[in-house]
PDB file of N, CA and C in Angstrom:
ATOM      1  N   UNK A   1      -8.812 -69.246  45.004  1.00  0.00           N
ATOM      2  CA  UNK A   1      -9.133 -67.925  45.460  1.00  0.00           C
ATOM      3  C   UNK A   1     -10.632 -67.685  45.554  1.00  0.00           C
ATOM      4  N   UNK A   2     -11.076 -68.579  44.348  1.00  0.00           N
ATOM      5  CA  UNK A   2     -12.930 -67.968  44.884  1.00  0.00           C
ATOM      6  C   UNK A   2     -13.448 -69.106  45.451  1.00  0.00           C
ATOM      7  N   UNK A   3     -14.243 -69.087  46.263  1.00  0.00           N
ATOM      8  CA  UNK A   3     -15.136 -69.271  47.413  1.00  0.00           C
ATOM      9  C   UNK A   3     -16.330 -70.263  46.515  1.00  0.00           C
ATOM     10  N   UNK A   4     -16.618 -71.050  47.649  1.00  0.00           N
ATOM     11  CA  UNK A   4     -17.764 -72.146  46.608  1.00  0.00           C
ATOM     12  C   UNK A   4     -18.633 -71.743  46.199  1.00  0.00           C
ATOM     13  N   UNK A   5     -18.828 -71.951  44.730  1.00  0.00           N
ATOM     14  CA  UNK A   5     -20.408 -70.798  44.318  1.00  0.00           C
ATOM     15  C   UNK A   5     -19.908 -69.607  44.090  1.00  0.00           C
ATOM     16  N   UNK A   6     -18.919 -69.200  44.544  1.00  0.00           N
ATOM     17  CA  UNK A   6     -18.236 -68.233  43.642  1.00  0.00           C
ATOM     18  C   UNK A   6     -17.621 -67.940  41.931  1.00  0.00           C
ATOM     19  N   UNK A   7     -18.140 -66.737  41.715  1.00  0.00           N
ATOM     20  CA  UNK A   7     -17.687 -66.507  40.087  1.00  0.00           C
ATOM     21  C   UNK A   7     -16.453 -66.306  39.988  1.00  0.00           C
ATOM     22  N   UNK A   8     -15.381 -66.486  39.055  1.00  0.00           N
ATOM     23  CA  UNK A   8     -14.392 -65.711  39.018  1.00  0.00           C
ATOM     24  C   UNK A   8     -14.382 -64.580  37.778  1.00  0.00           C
ATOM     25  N   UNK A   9     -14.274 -63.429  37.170  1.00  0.00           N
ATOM     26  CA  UNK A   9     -14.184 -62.801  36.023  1.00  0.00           C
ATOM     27  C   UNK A   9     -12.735 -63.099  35.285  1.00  0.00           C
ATOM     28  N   UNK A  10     -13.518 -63.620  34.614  1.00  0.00           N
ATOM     29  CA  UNK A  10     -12.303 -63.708  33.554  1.00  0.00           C
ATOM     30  C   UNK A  10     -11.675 -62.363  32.838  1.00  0.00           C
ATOM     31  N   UNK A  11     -10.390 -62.912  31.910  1.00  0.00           N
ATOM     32  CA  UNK A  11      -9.851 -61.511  31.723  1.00  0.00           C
ATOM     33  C   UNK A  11     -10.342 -61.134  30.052  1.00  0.00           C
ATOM     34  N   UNK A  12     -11.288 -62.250  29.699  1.00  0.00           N
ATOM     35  CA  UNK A  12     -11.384 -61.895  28.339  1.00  0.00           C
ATOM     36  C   UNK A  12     -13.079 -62.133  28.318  1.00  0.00           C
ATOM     37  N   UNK A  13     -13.470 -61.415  27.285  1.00  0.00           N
ATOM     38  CA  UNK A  13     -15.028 -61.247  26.790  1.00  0.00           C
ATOM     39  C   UNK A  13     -15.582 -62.434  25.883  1.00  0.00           C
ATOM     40  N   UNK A  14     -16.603 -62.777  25.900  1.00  0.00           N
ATOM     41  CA  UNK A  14     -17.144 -63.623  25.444  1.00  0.00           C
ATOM     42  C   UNK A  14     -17.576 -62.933  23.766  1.00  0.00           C
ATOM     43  N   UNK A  15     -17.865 -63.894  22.701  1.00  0.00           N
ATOM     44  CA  UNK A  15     -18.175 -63.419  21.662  1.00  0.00           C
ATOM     45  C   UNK A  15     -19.393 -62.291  21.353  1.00  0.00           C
ATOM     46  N   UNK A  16     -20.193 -61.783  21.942  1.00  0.00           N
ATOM     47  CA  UNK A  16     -20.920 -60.947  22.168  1.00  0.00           C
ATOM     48  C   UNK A  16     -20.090 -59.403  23.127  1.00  0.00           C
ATOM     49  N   UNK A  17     -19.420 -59.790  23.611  1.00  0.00           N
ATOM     50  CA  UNK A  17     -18.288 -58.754  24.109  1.00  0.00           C
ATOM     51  C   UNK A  17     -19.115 -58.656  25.472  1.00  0.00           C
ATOM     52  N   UNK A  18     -19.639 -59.876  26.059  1.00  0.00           N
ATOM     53  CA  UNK A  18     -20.189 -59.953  27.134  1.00  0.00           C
ATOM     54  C   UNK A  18     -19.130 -60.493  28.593  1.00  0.00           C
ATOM     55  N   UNK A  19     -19.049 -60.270  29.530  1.00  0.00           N
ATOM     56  CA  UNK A  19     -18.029 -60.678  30.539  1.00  0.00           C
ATOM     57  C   UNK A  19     -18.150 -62.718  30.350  1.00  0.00           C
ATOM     58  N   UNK A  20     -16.971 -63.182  30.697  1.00  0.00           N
ATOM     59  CA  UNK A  20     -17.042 -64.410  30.899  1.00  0.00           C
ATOM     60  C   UNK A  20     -16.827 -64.638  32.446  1.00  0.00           C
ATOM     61  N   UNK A  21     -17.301 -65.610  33.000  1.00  0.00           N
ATOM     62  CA  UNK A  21     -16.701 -66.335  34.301  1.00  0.00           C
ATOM     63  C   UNK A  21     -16.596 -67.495  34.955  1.00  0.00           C
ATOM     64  N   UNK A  22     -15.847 -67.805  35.349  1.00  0.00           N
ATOM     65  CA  UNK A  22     -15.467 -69.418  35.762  1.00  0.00           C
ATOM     66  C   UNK A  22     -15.873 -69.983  36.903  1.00  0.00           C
ATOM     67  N   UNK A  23     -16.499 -70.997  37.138  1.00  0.00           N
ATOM     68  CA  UNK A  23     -17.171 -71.353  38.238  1.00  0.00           C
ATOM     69  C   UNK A  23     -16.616 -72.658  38.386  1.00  0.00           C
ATOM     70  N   UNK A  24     -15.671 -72.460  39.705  1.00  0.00           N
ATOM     71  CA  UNK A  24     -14.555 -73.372  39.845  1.00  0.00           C
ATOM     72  C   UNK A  24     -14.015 -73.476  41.299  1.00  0.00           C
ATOM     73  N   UNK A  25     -13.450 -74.106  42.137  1.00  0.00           N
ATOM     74  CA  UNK A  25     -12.406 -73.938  43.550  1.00  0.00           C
ATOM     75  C   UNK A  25     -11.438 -74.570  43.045  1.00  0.00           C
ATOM     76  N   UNK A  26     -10.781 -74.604  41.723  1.00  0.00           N
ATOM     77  CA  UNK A  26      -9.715 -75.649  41.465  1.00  0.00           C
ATOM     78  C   UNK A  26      -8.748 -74.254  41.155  1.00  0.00           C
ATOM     79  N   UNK A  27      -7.736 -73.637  41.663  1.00  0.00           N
ATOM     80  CA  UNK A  27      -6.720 -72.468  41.464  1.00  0.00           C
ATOM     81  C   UNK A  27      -6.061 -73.255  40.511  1.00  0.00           C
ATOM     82  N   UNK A  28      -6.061 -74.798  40.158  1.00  0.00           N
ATOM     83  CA  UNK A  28      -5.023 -75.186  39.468  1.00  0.00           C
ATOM     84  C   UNK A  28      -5.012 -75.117  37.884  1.00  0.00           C
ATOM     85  N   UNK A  29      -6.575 -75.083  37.786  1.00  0.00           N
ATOM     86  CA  UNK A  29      -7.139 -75.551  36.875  1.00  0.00           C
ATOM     87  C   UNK A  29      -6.633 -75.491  35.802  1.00  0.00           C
ATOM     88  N   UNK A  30      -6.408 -75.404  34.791  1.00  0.00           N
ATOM     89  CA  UNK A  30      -6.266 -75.107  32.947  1.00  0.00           C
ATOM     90  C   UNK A  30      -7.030 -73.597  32.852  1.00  0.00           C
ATOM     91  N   UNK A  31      -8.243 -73.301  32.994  1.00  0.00           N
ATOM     92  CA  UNK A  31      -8.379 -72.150  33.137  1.00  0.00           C
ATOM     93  C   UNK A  31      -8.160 -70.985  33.637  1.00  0.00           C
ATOM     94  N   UNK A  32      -8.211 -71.412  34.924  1.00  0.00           N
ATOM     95  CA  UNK A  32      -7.553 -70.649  35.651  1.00  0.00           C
ATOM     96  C   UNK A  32      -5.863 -70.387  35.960  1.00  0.00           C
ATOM     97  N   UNK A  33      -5.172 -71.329  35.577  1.00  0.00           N
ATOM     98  CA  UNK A  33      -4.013 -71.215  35.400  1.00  0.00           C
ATOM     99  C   UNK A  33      -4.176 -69.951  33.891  1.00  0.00           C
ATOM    100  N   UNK A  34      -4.454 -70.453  32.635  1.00  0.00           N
ATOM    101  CA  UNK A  34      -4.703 -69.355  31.776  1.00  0.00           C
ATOM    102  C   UNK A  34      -4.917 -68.140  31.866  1.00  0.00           C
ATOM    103  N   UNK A  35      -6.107 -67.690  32.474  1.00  0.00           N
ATOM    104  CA  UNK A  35      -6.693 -66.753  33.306  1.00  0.00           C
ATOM    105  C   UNK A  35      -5.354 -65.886  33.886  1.00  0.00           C
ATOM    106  N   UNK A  36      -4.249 -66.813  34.654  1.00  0.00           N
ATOM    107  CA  UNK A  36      -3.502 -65.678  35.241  1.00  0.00           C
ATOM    108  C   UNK A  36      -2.485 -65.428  34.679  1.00  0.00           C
ATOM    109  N   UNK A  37      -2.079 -66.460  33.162  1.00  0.00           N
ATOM    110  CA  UNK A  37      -1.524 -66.161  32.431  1.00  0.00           C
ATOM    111  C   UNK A  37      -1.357 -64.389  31.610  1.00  0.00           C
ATOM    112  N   UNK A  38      -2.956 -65.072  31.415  1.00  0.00           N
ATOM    113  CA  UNK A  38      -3.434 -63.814  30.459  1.00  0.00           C
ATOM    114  C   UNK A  38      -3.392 -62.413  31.174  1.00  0.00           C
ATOM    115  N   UNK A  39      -3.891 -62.216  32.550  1.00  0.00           N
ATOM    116  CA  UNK A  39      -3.651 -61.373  33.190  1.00  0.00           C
ATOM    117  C   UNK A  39      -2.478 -60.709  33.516  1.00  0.00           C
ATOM    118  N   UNK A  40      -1.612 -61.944  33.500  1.00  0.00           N
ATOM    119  CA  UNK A  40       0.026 -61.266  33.886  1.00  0.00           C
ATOM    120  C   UNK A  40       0.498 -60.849  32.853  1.00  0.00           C
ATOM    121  N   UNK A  41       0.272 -60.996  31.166  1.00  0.00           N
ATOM    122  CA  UNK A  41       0.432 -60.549  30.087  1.00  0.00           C
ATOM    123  C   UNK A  41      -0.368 -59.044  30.168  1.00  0.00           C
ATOM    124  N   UNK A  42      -1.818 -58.879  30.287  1.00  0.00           N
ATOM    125  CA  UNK A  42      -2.167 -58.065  30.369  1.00  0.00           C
ATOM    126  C   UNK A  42      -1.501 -56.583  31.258  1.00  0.00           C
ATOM    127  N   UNK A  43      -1.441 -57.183  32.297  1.00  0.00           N
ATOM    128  CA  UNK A  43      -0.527 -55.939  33.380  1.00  0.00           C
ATOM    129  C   UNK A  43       0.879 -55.481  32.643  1.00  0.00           C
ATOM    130  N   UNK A  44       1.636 -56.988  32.047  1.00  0.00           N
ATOM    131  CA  UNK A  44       3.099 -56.581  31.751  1.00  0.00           C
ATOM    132  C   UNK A  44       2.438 -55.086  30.189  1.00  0.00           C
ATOM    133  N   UNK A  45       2.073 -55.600  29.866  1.00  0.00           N
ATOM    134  CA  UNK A  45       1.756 -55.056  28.864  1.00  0.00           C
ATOM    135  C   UNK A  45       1.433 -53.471  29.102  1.00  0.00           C
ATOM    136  N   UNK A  46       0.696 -53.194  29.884  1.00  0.00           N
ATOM    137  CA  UNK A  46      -0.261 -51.608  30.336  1.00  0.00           C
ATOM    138  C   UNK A  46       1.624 -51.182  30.819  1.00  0.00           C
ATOM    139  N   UNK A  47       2.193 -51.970  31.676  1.00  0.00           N
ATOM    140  CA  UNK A  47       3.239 -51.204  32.032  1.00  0.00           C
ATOM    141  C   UNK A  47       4.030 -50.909  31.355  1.00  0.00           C
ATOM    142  N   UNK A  48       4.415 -51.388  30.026  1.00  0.00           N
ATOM    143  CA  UNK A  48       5.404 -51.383  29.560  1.00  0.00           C
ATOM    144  C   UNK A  48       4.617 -49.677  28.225  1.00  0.00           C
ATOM    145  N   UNK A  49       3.013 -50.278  27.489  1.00  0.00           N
ATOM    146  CA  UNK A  49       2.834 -48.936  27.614  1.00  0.00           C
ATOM    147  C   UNK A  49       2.965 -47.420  27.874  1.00  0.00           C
ATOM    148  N   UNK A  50       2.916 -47.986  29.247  1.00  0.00           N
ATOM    149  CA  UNK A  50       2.919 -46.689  30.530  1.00  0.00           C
ATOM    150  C   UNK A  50       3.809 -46.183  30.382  1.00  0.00           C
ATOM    151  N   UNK A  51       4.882 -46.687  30.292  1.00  0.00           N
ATOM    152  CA  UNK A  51       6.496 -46.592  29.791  1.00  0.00           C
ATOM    153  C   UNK A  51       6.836 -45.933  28.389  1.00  0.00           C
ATOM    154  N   UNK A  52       6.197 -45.705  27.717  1.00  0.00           N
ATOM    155  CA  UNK A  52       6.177 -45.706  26.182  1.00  0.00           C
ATOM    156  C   UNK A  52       5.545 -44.169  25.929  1.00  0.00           C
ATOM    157  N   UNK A  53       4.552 -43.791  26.467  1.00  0.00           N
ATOM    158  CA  UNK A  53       3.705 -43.354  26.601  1.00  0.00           C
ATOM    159  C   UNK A  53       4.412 -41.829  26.551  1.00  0.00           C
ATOM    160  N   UNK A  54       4.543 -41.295  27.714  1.00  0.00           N
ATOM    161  CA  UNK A  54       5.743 -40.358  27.313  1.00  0.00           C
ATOM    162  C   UNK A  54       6.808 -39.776  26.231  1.00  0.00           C
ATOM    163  N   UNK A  55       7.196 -40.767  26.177  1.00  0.00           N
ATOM    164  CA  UNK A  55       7.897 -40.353  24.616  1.00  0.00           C
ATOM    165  C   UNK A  55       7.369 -39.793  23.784  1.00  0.00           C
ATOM    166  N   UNK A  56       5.828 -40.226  23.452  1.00  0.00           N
ATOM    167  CA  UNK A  56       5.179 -40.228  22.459  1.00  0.00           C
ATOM    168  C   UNK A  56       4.453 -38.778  22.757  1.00  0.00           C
ATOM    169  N   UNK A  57       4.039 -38.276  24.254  1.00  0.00           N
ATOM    170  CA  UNK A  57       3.304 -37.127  24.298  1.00  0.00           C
ATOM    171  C   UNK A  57       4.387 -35.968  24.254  1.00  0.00           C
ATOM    172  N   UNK A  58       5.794 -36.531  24.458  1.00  0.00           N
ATOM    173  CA  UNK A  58       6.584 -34.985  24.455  1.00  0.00           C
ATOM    174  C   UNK A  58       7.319 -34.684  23.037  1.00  0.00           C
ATOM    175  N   UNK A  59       6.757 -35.897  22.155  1.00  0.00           N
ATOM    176  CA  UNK A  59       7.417 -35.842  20.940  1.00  0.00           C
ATOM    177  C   UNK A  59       6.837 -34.752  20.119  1.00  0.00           C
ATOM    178  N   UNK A  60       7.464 -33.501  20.016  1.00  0.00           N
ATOM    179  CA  UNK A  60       6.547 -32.467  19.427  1.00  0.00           C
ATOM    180  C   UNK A  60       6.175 -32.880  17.378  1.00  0.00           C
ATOM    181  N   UNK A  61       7.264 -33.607  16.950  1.00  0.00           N
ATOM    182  CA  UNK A  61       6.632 -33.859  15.907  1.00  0.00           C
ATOM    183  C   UNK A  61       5.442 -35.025  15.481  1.00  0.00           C
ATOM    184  N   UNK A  62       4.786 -35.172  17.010  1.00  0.00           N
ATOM    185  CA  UNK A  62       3.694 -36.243  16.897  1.00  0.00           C
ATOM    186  C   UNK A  62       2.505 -35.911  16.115  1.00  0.00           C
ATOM    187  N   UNK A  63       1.927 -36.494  15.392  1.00  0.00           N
ATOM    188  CA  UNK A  63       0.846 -36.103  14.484  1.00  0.00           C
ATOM    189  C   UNK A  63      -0.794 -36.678  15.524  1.00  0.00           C
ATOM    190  N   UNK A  64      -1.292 -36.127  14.916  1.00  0.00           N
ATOM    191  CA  UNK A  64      -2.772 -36.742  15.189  1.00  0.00           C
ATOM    192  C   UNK A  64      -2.819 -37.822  15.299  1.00  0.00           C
ATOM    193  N   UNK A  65      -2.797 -38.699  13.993  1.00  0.00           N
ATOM    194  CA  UNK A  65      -2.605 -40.089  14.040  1.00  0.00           C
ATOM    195  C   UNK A  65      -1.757 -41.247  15.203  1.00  0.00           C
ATOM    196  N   UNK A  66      -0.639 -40.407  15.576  1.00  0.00           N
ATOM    197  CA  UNK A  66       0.258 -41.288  16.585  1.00  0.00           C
ATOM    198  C   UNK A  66      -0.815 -41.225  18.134  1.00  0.00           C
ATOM    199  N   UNK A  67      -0.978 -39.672  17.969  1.00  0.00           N
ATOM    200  CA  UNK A  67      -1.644 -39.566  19.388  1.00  0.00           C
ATOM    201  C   UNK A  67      -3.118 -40.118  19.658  1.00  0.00           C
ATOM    202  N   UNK A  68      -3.763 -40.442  18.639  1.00  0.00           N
ATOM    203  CA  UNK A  68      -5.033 -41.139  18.663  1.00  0.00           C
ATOM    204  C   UNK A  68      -4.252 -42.358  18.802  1.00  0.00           C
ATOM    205  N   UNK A  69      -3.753 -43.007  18.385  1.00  0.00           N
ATOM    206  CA  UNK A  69      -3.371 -44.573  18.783  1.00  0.00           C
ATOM    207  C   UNK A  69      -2.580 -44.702  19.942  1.00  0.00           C
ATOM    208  N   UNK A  70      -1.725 -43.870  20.603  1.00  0.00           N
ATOM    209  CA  UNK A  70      -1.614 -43.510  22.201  1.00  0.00           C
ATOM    210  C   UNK A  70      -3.094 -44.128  22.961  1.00  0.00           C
ATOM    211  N   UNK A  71      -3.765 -42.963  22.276  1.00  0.00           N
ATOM    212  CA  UNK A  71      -4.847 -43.059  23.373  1.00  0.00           C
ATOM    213  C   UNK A  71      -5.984 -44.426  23.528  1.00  0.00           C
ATOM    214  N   UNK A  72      -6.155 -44.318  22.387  1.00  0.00           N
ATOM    215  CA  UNK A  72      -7.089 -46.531  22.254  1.00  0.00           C
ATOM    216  C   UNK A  72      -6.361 -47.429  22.829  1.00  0.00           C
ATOM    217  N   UNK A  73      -4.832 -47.271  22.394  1.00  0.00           N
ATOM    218  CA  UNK A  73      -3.731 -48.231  23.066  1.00  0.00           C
ATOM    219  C   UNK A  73      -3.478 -47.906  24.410  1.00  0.00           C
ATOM    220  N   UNK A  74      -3.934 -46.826  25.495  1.00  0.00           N
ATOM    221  CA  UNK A  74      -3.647 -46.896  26.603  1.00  0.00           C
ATOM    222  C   UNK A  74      -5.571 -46.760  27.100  1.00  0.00           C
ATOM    223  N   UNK A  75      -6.013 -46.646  26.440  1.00  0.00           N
ATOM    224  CA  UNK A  75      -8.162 -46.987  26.704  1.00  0.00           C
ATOM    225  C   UNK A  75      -8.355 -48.735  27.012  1.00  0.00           C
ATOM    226  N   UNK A  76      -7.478 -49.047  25.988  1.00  0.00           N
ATOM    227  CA  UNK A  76      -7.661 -50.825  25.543  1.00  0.00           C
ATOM    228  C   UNK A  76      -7.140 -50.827  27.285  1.00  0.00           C
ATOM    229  N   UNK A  77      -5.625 -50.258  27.657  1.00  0.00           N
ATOM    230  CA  UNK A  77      -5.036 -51.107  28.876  1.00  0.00           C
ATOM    231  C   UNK A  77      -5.860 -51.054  29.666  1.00  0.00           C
ATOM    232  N   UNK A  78      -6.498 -49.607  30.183  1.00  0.00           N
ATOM    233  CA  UNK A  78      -6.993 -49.139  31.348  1.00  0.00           C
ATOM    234  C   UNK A  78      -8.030 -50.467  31.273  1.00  0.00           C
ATOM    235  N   UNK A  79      -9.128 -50.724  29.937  1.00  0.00           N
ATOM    236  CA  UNK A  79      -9.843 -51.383  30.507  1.00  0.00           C
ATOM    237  C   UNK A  79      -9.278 -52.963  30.915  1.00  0.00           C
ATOM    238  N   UNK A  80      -8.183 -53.111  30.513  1.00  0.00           N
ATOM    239  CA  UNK A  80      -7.653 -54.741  30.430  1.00  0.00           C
ATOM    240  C   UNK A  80      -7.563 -54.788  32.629  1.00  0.00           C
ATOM    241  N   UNK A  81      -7.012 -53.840  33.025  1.00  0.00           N
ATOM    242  CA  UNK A  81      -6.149 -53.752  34.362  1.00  0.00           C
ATOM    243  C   UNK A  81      -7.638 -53.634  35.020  1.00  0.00           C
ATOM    244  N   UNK A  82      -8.942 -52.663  34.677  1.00  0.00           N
ATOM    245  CA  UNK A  82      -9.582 -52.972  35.249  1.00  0.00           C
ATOM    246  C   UNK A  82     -10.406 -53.826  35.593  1.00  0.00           C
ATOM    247  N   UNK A  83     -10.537 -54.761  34.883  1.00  0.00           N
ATOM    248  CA  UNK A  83     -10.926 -55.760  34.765  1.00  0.00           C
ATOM    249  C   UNK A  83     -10.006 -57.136  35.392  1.00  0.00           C
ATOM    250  N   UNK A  84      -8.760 -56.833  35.519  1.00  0.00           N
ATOM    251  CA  UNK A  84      -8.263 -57.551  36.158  1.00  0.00           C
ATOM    252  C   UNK A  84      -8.061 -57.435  37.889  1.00  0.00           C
ATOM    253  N   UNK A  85      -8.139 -55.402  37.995  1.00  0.00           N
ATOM    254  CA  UNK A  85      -8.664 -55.465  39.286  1.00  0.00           C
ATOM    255  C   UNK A  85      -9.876 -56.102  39.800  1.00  0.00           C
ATOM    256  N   UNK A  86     -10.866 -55.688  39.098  1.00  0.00           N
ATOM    257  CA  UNK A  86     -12.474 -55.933  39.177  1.00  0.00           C
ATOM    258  C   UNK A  86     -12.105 -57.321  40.375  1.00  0.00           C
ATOM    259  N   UNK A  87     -11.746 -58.573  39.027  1.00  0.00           N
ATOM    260  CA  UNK A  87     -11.623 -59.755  39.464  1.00  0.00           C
ATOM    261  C   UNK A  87     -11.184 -60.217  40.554  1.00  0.00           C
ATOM    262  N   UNK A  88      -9.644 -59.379  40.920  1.00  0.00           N
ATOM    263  CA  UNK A  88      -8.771 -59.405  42.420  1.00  0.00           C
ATOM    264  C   UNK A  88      -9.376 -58.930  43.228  1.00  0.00           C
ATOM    265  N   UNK A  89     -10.261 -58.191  42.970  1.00  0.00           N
ATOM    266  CA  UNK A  89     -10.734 -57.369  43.343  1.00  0.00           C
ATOM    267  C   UNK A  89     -11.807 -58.610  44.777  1.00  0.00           C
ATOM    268  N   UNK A  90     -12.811 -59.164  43.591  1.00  0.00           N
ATOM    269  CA  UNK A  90     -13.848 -59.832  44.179  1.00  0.00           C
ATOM    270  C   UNK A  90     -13.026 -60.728  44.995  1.00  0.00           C
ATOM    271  N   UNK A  91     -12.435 -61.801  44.398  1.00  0.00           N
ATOM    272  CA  UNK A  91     -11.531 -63.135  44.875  1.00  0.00           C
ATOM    273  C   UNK A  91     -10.942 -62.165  46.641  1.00  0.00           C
ATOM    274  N   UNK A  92     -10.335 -61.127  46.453  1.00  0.00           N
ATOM    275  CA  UNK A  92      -9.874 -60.120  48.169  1.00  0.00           C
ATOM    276  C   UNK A  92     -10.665 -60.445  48.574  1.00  0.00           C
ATOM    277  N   UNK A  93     -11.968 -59.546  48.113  1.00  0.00           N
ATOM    278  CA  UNK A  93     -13.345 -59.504  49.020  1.00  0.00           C
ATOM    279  C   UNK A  93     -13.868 -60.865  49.747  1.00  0.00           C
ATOM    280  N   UNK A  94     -14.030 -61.830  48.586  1.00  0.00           N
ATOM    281  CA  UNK A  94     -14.673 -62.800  49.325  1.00  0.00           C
ATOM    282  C   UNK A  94     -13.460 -64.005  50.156  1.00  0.00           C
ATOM    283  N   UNK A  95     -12.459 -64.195  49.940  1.00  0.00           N
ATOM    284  CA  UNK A  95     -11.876 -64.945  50.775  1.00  0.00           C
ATOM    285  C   UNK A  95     -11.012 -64.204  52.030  1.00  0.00           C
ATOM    286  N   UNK A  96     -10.489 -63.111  51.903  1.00  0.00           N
ATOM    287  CA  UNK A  96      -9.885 -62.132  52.787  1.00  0.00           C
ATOM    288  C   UNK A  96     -10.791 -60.916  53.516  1.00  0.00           C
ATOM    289  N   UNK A  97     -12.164 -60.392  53.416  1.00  0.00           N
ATOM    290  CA  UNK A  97     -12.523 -59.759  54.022  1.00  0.00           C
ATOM    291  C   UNK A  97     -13.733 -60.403  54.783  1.00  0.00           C
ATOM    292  N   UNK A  98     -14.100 -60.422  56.089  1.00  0.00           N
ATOM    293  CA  UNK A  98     -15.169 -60.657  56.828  1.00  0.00           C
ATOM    294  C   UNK A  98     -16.523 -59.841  56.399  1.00  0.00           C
ATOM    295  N   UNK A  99     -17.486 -60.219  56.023  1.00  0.00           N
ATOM    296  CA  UNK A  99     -18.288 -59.593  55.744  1.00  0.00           C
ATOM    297  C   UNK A  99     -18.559 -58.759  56.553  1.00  0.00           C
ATOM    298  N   UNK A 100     -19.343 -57.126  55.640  1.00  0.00           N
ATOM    299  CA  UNK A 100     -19.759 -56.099  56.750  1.00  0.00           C
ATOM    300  C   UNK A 100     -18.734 -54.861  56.828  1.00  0.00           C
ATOM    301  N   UNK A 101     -16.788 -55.857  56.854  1.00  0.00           N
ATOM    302  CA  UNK A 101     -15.908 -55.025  57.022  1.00  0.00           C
ATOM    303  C   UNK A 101     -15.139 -54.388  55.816  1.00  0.00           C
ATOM    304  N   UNK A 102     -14.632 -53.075  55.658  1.00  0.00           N
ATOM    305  CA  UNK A 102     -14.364 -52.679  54.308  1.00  0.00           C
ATOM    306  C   UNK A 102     -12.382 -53.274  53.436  1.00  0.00           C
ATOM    307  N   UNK A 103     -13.141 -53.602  52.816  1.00  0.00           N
ATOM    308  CA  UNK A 103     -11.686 -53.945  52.007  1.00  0.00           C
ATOM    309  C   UNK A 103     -10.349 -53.266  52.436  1.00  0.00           C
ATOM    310  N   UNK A 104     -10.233 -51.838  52.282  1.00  0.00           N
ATOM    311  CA  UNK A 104      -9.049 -51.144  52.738  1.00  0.00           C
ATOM    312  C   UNK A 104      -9.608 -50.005  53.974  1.00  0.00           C
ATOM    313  N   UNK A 105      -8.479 -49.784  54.779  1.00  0.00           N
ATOM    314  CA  UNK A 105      -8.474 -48.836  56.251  1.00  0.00           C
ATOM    315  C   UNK A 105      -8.667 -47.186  54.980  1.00  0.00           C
ATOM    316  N   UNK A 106      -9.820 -46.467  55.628  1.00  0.00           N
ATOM    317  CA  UNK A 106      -9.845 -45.042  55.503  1.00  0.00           C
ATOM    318  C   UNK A 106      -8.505 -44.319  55.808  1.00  0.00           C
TER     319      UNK A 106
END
């Protein structure tokens, strides 16, 4: 998916909590196979959340405590998915869009 000289973003942070990325044209790779492992864990995960999520806000005997961990536990997803857009994001851009032209029709 990425382009020669292309980065890919990985779905996980480096020990400094800095972005990682793979500099690769092998889709097959060990990493990148991982990579979409982890990602497809990541998505199943936000959805199944997403799913969860509800219960928990109409549950009137919810305490503080439940609903603060709602919210980190659906903060954590948002950033997991964006980051996995980010990535799909680039890999669209650079092998599927012609430069100049915009990713999606207005």
């Amino acid at each position: 998916m990425t382009e020669q000289n292309e980065l890919r973003l990985l779905p996980w942070v480096g020990p400094e909590g800095k972005p990682c990325y793979l500099s690769t044209n092998d889709q097959d790779g060990y990493i990148s196979r991982m990579a979409d492992h982890i990602e497809a864990v990541q998505l199943g995960m936000a959805s199944e959340l997403l799913e969860h999520a509800p219960q928990v806000l109409d549950d009137r005997t919810a305490d503080r405590g439940q609903l603060s961990l709602l919210a980190a536990q659906l903060a954590g997803a948002l950033r997991d998915v964006l980051r996995v857009a980010t990535s799909r994001g680039r890999q669209t851009a650079t092998s599927e869009c012609p430069e100049g032209e915009p990713l999606f029709d207005s």
